[in-house]
Protein backbone atom coordinates (compact mmCIF):
# COMPACT_ATOMS: atom_id res chain seq x y z
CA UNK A 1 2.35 108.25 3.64
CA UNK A 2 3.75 108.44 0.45
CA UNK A 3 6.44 106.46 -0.93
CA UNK A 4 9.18 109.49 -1.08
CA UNK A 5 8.21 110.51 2.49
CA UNK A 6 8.58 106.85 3.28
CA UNK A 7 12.08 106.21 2.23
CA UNK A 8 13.45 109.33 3.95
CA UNK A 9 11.84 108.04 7.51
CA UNK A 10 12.79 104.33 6.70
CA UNK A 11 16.77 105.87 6.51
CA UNK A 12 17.27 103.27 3.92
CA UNK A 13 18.90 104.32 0.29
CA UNK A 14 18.40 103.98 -2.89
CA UNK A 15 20.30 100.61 -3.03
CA UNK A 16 18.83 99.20 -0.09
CA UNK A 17 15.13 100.02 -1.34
CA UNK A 18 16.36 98.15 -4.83
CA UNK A 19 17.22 95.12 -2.89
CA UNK A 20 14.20 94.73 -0.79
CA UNK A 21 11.72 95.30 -4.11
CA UNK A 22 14.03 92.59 -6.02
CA UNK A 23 13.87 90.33 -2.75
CA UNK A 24 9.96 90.54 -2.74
CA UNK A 25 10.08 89.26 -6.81
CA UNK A 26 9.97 92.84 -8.40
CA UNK A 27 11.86 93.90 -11.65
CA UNK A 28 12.06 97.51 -11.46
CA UNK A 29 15.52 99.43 -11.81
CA UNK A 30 16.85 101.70 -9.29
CA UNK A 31 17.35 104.11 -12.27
CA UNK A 32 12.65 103.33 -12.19
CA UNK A 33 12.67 103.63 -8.74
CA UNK A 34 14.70 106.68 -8.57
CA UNK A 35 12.28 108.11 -11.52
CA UNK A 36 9.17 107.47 -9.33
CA UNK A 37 10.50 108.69 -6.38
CA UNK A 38 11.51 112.21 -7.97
CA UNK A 39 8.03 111.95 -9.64
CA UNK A 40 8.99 111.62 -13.04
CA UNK A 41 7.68 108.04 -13.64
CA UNK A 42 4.14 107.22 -12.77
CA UNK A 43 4.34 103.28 -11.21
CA UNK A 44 1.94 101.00 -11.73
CA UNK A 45 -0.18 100.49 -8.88
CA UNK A 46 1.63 96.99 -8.55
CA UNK A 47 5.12 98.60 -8.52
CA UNK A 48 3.84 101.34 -5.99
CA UNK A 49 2.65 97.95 -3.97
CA UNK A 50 6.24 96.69 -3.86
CA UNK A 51 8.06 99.46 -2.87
CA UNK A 52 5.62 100.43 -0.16
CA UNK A 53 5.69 96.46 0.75
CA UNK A 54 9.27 96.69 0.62
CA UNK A 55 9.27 99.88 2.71
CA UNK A 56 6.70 98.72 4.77
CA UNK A 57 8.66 95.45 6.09
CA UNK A 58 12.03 97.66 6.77
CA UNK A 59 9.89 99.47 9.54
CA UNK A 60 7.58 96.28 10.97
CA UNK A 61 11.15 94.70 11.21
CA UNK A 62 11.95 97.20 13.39
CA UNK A 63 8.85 96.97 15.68
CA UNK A 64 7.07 100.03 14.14
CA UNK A 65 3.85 100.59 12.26
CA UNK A 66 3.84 100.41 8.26
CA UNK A 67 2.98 103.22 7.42
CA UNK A 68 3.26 103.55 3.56
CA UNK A 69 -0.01 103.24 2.21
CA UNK A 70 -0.44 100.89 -0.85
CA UNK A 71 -2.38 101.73 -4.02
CA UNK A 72 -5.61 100.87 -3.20
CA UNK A 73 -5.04 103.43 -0.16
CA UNK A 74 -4.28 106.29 -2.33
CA UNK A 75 -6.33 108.93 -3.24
CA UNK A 76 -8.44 108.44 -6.51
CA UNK A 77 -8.38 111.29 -8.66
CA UNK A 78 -11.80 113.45 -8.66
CA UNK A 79 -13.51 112.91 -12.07
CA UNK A 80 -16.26 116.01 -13.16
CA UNK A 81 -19.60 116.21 -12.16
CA UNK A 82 -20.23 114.25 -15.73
CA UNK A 83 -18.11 111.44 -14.75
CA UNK A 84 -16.08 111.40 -17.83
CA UNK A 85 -12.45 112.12 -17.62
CA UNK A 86 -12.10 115.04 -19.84
């Protein structure tokens, strides 16, 4: 699950999902948060970590799964048949 999708089961908002990041040590904005969400700001895999994190312990608190996958379960992008990026 992806991060937008996540928030809108989790039921928290915007200034809930700000707290939890900032409780688990990260510095990102809710202005940066609401970029990434909307997809106009690509995180860095370690700020897409602490929002699913933070995400992630809103629904284990509440008995359920986490199901907000974290970077390293994301899909990678497919490089050519060369291998090189371009």
């Amino acid at each position: 699950m992806v991060l937008r999708a996540g928030l809108a089961l989790s039921e928290l908002d915007l200034a809930e999902l700000w707290a939890a990041q900032a409780g688990l040590g990260g510095m990102l904005t809710r202005d940066e948060i609401e970029a990434t969400l909307c997809g106009m700001r690509e995180p860095t895999a370690y700020e897409h970590d602490l929002l699913a994190q933070a995400l992630n312990d809103h629904f284990t608190e509440r008995g359920q799964n986490h199901p907000v996958a974290y970077s390293d379960g994301l899909d990678d992008p497919v490089l050519p048949p060369n291998g090189s990026g371009a």
